[in-house]
C-alpha atoms as a PDB file:
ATOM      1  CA  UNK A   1       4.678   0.244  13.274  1.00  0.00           C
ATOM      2  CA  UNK A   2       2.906   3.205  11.746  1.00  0.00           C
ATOM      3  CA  UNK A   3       0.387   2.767   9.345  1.00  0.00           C
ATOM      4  CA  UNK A   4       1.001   2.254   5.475  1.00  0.00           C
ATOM      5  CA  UNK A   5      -0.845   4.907   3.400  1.00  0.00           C
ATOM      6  CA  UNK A   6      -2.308   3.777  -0.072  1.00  0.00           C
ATOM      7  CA  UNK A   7      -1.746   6.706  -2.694  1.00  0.00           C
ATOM      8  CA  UNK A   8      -2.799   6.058  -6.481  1.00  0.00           C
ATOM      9  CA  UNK A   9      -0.769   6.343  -9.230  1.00  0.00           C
ATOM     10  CA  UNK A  10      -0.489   5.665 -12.546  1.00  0.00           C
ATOM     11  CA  UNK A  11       1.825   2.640 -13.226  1.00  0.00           C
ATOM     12  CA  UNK A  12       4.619   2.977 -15.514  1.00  0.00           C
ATOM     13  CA  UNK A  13       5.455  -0.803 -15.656  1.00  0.00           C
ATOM     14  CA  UNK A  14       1.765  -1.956 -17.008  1.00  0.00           C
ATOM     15  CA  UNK A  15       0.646   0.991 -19.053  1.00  0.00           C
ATOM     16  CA  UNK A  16      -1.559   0.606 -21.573  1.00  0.00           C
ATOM     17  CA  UNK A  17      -2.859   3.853 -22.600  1.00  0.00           C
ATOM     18  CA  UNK A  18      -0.798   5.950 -19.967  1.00  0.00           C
ATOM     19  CA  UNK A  19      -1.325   3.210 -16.781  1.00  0.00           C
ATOM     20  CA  UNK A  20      -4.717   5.011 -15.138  1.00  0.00           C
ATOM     21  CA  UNK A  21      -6.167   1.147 -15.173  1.00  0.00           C
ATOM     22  CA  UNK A  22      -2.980  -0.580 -14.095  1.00  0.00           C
ATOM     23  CA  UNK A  23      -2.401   1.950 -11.558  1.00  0.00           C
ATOM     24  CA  UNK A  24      -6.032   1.525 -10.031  1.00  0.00           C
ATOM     25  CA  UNK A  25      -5.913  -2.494 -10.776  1.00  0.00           C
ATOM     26  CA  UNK A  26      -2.550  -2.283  -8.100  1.00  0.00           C
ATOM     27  CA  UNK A  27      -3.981   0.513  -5.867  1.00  0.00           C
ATOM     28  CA  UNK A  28      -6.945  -2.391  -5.351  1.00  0.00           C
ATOM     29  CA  UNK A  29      -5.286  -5.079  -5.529  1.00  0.00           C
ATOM     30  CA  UNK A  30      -6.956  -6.853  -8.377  1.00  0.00           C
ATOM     31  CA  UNK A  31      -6.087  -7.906 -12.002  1.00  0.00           C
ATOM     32  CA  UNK A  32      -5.093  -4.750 -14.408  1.00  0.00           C
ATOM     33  CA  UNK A  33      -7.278  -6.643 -17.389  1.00  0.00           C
ATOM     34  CA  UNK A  34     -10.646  -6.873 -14.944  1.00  0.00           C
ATOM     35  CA  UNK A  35     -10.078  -2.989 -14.304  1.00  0.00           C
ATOM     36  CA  UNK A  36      -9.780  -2.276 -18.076  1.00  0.00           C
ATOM     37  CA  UNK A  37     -12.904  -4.696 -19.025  1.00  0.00           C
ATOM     38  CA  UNK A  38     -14.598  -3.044 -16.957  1.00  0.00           C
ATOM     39  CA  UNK A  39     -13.519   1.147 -17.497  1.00  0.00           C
ATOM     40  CA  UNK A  40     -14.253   0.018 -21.407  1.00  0.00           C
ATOM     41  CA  UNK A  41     -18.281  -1.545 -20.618  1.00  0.00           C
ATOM     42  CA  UNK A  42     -18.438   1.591 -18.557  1.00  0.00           C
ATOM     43  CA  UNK A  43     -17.611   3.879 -21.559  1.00  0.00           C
ATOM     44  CA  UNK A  44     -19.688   2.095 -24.018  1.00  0.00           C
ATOM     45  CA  UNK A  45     -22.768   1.719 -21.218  1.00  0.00           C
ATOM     46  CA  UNK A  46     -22.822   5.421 -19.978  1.00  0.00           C
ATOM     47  CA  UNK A  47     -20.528   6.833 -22.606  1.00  0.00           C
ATOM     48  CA  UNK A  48     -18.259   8.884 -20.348  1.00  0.00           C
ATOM     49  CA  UNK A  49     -15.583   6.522 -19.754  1.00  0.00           C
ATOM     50  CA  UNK A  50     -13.691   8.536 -22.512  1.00  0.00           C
ATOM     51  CA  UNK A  51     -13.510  11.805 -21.220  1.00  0.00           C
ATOM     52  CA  UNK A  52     -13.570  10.042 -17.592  1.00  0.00           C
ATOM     53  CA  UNK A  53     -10.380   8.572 -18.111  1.00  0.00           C
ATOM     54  CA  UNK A  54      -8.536  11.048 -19.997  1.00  0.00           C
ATOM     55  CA  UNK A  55      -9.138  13.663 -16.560  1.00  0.00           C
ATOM     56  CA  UNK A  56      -7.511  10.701 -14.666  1.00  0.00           C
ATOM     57  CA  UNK A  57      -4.529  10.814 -16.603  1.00  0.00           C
ATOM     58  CA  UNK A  58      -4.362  14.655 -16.287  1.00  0.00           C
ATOM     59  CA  UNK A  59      -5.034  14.289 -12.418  1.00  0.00           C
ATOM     60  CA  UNK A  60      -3.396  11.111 -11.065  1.00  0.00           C
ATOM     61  CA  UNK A  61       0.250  11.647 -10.962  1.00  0.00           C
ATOM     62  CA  UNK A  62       2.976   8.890 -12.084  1.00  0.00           C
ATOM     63  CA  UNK A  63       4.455   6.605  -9.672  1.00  0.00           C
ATOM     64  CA  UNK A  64       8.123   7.745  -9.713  1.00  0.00           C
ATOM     65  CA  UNK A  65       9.812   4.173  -8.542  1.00  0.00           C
ATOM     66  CA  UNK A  66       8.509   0.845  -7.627  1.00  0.00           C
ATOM     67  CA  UNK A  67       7.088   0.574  -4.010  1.00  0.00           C
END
């Protein structure tokens, strides 16, 4: 059996502001709300969690159907 490649995406079935967090939350396999706790301390701790996760939205492309 070949291997299974990982790819990220954002998730269109979790989004909460455009599904970078959900889509990084299923890419590792852990709990969407831990990922967003934890992008929004970022932002307020080194304050470029804003701008961070607005170039994710740009550059991680939207999962076009459930794998």
């Amino acid at each position: 059996m070949p291997p299974v490649i990982k790819r990220l995406y954002r998730c269109r079935h979790h989004p909460v502001l455009g599904g970078v967090c959900a889509g990084i939350a299923e890419y590792l396999h852990v709990d969407p709300i831990l990922v967003r706790l934890l992008w929004v301390v970022f932002a307020f701790i080194m304050g470029t969690g804003i701008i961070a996760y607005l170039i994710a939205w740009i550059i991680v492309p939207e999962e076009t159907k459930r794998q």
